[in-house]
PDB file of N, CA and C in Angstrom:
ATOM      1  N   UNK A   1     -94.003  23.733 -91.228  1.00  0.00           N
ATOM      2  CA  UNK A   1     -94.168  24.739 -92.263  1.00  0.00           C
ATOM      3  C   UNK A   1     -92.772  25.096 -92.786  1.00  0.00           C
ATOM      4  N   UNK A   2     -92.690  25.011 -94.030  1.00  0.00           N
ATOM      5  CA  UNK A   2     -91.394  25.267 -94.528  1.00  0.00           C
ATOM      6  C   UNK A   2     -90.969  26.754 -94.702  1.00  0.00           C
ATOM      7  N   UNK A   3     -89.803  27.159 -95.236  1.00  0.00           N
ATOM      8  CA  UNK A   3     -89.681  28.359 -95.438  1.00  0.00           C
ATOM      9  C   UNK A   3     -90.133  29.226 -96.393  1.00  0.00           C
ATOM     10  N   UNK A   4     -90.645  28.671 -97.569  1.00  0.00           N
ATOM     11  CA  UNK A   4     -91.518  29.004 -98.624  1.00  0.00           C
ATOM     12  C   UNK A   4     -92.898  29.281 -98.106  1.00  0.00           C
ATOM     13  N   UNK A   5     -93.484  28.679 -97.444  1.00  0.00           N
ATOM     14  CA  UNK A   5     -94.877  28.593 -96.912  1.00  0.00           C
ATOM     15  C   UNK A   5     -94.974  29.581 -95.665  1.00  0.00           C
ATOM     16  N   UNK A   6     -93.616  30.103 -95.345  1.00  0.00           N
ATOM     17  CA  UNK A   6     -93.757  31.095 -93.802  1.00  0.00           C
ATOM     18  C   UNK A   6     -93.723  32.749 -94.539  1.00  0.00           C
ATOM     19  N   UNK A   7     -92.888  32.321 -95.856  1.00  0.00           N
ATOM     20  CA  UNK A   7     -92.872  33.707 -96.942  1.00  0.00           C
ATOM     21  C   UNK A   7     -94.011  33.949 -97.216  1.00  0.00           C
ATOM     22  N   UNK A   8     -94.829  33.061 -98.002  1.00  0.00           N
ATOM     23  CA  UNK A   8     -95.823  33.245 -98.632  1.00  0.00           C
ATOM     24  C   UNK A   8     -96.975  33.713 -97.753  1.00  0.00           C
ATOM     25  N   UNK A   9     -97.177  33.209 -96.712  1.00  0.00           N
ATOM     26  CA  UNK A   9     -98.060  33.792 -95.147  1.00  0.00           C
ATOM     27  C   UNK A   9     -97.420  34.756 -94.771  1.00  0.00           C
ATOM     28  N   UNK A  10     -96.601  35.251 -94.535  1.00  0.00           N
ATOM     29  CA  UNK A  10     -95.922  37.089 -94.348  1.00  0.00           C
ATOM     30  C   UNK A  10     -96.845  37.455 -95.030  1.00  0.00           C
ATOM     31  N   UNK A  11     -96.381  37.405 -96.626  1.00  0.00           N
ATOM     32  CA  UNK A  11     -96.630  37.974 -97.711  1.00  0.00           C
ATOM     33  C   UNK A  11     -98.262  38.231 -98.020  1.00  0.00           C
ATOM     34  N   UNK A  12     -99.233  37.091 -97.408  1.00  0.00           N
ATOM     35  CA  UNK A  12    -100.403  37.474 -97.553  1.00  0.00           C
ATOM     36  C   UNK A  12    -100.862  38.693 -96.842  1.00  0.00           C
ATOM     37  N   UNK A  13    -100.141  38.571 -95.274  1.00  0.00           N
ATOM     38  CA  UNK A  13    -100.348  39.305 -94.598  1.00  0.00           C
ATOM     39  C   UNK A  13    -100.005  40.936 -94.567  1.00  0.00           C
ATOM     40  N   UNK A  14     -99.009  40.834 -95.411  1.00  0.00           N
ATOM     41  CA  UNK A  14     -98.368  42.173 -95.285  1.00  0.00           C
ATOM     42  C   UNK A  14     -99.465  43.154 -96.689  1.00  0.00           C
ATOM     43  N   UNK A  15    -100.157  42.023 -97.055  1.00  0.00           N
ATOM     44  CA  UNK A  15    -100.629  42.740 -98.418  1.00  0.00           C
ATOM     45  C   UNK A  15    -102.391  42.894 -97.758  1.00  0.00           C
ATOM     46  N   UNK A  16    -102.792  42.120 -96.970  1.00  0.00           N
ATOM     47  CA  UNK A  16    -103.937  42.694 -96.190  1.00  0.00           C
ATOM     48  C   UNK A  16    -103.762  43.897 -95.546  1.00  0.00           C
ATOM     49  N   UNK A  17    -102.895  43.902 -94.771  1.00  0.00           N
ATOM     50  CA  UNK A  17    -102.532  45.277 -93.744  1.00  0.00           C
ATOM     51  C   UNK A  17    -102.372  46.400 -94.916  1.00  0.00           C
ATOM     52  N   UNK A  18    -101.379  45.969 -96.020  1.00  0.00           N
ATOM     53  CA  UNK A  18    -101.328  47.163 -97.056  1.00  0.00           C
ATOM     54  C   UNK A  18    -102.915  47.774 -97.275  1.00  0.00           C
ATOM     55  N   UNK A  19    -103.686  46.908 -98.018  1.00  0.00           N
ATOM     56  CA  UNK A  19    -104.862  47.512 -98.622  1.00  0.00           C
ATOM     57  C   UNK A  19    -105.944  47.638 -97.101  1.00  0.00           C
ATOM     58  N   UNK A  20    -105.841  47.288 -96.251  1.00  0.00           N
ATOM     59  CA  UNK A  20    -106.449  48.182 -94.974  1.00  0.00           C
ATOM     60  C   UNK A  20    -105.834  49.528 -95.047  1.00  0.00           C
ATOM     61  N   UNK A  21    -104.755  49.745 -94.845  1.00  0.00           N
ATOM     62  CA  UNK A  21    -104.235  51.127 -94.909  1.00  0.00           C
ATOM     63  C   UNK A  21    -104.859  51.548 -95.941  1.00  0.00           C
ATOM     64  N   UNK A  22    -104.500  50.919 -97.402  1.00  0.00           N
ATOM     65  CA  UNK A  22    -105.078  51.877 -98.110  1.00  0.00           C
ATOM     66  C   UNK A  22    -107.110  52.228 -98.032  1.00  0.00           C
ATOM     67  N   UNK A  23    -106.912  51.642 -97.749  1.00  0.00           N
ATOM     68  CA  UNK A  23    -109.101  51.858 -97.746  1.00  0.00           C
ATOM     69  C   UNK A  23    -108.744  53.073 -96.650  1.00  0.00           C
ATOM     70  N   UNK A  24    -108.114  53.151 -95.345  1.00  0.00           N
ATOM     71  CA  UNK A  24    -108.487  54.255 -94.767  1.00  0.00           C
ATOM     72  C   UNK A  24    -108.058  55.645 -94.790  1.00  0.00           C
ATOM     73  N   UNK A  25    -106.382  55.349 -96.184  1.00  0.00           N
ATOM     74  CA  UNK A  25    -106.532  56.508 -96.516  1.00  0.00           C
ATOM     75  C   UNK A  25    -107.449  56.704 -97.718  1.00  0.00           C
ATOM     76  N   UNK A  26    -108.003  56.063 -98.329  1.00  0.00           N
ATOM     77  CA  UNK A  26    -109.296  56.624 -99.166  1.00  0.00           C
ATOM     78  C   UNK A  26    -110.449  57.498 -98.742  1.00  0.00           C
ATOM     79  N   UNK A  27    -110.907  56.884 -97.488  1.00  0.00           N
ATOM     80  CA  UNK A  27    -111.673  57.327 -96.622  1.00  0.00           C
ATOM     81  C   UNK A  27    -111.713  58.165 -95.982  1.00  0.00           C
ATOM     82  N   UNK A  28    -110.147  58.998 -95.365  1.00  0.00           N
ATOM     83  CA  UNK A  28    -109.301  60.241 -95.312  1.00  0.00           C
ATOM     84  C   UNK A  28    -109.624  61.183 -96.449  1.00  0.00           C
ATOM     85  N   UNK A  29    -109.224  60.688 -97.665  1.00  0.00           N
ATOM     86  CA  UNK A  29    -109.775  61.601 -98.665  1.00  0.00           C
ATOM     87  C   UNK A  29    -110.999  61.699 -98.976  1.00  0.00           C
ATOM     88  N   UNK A  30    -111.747  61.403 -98.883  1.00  0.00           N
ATOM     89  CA  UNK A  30    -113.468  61.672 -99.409  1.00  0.00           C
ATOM     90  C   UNK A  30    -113.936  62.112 -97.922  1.00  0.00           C
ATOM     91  N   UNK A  31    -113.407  62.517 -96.864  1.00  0.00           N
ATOM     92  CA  UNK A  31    -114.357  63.404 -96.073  1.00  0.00           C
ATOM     93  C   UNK A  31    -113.121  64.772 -96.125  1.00  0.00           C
ATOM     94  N   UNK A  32    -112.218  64.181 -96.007  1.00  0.00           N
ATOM     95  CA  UNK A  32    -111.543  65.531 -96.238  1.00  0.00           C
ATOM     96  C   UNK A  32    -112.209  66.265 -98.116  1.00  0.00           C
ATOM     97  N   UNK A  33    -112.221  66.049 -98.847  1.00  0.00           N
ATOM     98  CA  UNK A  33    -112.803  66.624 -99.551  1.00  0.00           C
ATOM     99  C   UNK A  33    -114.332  67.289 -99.515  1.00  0.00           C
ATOM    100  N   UNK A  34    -114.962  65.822 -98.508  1.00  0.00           N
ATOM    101  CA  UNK A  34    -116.499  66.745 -98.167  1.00  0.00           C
ATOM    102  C   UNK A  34    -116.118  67.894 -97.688  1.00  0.00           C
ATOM    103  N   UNK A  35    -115.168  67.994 -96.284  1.00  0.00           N
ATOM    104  CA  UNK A  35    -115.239  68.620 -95.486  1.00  0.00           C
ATOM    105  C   UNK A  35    -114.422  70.712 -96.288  1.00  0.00           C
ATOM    106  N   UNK A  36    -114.169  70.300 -97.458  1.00  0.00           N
ATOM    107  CA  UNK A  36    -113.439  71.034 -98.457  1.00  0.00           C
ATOM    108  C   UNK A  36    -114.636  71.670 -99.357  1.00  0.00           C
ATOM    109  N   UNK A  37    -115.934  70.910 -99.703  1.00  0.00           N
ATOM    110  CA  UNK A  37    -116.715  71.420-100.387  1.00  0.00           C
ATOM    111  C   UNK A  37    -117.795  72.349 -98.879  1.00  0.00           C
ATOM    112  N   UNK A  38    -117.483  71.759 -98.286  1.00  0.00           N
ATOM    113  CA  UNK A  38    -118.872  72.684 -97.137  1.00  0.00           C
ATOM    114  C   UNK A  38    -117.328  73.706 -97.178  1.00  0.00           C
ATOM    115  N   UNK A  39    -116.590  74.038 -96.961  1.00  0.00           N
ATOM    116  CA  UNK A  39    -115.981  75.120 -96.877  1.00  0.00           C
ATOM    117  C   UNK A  39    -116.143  76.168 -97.605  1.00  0.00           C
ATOM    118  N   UNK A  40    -116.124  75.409 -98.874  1.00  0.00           N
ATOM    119  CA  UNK A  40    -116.096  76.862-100.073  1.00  0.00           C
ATOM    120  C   UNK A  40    -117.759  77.103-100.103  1.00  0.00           C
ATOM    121  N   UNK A  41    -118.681  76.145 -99.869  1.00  0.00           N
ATOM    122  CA  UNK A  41    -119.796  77.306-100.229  1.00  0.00           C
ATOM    123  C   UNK A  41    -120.495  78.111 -99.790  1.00  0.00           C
ATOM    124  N   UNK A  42    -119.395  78.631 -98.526  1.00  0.00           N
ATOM    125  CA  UNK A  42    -119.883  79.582 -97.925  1.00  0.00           C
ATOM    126  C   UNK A  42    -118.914  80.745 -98.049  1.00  0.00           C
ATOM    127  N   UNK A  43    -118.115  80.641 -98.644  1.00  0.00           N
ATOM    128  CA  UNK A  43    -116.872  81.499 -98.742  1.00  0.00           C
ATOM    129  C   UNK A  43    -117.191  82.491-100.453  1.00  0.00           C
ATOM    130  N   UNK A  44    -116.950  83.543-100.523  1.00  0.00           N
ATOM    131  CA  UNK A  44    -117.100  84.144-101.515  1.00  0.00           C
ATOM    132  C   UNK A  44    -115.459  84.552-102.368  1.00  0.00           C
ATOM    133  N   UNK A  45    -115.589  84.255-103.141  1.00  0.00           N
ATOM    134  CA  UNK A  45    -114.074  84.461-104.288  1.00  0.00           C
ATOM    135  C   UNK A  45    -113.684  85.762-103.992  1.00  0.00           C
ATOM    136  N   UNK A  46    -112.126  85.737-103.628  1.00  0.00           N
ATOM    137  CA  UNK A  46    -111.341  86.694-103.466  1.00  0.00           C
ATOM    138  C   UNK A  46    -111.490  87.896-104.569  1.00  0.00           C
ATOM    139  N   UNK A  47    -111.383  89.190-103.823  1.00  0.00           N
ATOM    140  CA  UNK A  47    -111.760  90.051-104.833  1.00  0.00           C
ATOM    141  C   UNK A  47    -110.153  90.504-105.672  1.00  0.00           C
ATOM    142  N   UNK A  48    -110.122  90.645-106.851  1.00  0.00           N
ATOM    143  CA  UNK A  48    -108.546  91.029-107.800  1.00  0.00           C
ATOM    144  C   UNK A  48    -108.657  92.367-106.800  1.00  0.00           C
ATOM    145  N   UNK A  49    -107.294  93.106-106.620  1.00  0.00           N
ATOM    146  CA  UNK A  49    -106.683  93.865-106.434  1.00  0.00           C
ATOM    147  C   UNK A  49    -107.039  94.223-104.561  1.00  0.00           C
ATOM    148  N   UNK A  50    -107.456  95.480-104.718  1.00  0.00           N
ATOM    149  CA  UNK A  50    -108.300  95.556-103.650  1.00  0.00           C
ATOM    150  C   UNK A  50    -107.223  95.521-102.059  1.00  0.00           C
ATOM    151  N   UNK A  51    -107.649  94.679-101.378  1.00  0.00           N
ATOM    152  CA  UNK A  51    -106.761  94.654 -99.595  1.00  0.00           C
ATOM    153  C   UNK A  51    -105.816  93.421-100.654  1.00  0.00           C
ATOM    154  N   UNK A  52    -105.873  92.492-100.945  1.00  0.00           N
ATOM    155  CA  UNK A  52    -104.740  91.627-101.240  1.00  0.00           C
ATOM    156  C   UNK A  52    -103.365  92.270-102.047  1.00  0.00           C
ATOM    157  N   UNK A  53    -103.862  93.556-102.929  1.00  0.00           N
ATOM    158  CA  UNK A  53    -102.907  93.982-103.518  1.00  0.00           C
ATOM    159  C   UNK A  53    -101.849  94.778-102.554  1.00  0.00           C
ATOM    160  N   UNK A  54    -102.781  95.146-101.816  1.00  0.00           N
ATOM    161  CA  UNK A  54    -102.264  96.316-101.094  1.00  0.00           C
ATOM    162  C   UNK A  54    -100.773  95.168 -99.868  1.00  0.00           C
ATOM    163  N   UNK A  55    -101.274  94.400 -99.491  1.00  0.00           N
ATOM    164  CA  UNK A  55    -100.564  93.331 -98.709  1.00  0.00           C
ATOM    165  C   UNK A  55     -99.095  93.207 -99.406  1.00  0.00           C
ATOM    166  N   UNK A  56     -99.385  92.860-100.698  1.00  0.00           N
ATOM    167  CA  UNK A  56     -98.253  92.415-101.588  1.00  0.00           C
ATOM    168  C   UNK A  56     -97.175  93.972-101.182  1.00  0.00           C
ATOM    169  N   UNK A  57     -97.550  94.674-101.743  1.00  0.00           N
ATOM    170  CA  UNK A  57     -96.854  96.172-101.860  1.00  0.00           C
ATOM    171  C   UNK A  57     -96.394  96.381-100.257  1.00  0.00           C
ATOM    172  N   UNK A  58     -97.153  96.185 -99.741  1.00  0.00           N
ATOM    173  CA  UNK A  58     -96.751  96.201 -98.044  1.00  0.00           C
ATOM    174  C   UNK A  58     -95.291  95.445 -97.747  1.00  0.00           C
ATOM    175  N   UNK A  59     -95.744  94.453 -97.568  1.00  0.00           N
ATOM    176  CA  UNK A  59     -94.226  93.254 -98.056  1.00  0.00           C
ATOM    177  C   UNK A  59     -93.538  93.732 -99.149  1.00  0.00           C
ATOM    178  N   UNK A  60     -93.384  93.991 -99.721  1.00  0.00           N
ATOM    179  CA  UNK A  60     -92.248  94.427-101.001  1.00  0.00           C
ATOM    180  C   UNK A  60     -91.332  95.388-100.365  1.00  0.00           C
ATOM    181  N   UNK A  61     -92.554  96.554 -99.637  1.00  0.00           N
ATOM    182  CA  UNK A  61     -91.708  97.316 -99.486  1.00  0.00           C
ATOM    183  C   UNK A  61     -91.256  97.225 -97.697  1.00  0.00           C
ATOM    184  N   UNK A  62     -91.441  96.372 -97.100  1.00  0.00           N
ATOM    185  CA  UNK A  62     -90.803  95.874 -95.966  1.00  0.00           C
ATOM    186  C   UNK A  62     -89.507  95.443 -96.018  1.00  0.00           C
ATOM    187  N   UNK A  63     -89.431  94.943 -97.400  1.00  0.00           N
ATOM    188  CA  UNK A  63     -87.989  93.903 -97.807  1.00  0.00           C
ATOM    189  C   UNK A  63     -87.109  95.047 -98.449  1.00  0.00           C
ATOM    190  N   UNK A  64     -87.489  95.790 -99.015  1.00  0.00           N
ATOM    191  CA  UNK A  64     -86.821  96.966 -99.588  1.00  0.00           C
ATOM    192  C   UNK A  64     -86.422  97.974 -98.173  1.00  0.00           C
ATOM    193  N   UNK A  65     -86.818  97.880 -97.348  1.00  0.00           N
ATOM    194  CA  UNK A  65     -86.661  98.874 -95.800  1.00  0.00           C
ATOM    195  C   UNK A  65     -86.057  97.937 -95.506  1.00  0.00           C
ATOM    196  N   UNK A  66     -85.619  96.489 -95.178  1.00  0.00           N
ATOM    197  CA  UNK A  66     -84.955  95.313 -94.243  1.00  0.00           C
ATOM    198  C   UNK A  66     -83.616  95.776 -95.161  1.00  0.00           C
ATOM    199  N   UNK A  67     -83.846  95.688 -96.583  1.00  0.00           N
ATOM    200  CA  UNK A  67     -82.335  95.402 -97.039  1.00  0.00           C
ATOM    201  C   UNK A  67     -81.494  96.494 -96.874  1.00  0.00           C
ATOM    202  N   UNK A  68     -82.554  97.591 -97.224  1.00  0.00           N
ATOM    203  CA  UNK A  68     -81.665  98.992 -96.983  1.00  0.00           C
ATOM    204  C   UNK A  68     -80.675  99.055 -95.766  1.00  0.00           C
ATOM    205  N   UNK A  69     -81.700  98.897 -94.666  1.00  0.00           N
ATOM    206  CA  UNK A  69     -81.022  99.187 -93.111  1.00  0.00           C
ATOM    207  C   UNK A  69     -80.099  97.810 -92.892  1.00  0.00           C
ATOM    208  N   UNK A  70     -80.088  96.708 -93.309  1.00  0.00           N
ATOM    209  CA  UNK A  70     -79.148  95.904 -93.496  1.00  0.00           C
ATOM    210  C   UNK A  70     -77.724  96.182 -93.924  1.00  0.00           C
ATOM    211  N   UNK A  71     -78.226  96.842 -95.675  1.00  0.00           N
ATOM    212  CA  UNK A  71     -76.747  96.988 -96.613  1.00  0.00           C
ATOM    213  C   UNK A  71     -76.603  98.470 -96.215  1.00  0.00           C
ATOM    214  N   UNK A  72     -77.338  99.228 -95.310  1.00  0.00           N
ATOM    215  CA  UNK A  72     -76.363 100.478 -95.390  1.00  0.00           C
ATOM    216  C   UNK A  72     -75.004 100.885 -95.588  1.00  0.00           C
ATOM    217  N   UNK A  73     -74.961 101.576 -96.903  1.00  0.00           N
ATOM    218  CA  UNK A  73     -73.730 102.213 -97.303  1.00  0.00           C
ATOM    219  C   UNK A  73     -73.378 103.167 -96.540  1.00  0.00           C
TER     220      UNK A  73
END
């Protein structure tokens, strides 16, 4: 077998193994997505304002108390 003919057999090979990989990450994605739709339809949409707002303001003003007692003048 020459050296052209040992390339070209790599080369088949390396391109089988490629598209195996790829089929099983395809297959990765379509149950991970099933597994993404049974999630949400049991889950109800975040309500605007409400406990999430309140979180934000919580943290804001955590960082505003960190920097203070940090940069005390």
């Amino acid at each position: 077998m020459g050296m052209k003919d040992q390339f070209q057999e790599k080369s088949r090979q390396a391109k089988g193994k490629m598209d195996q990989a790829k089929g099983k990450m395809d297959q990765g994605r379509e149950k991970a997505g099933q597994r993404g739709q049974q999630g949400r339809q049991g889950q109800q949409p975040p309500e605007r304002g409400g406990q999430n707002y309140r979180d934000i303001e919580d943290t804001e003003q955590q960082v505003e108390d960190r920097f203070d007692r940090d940069y005390d003048a």
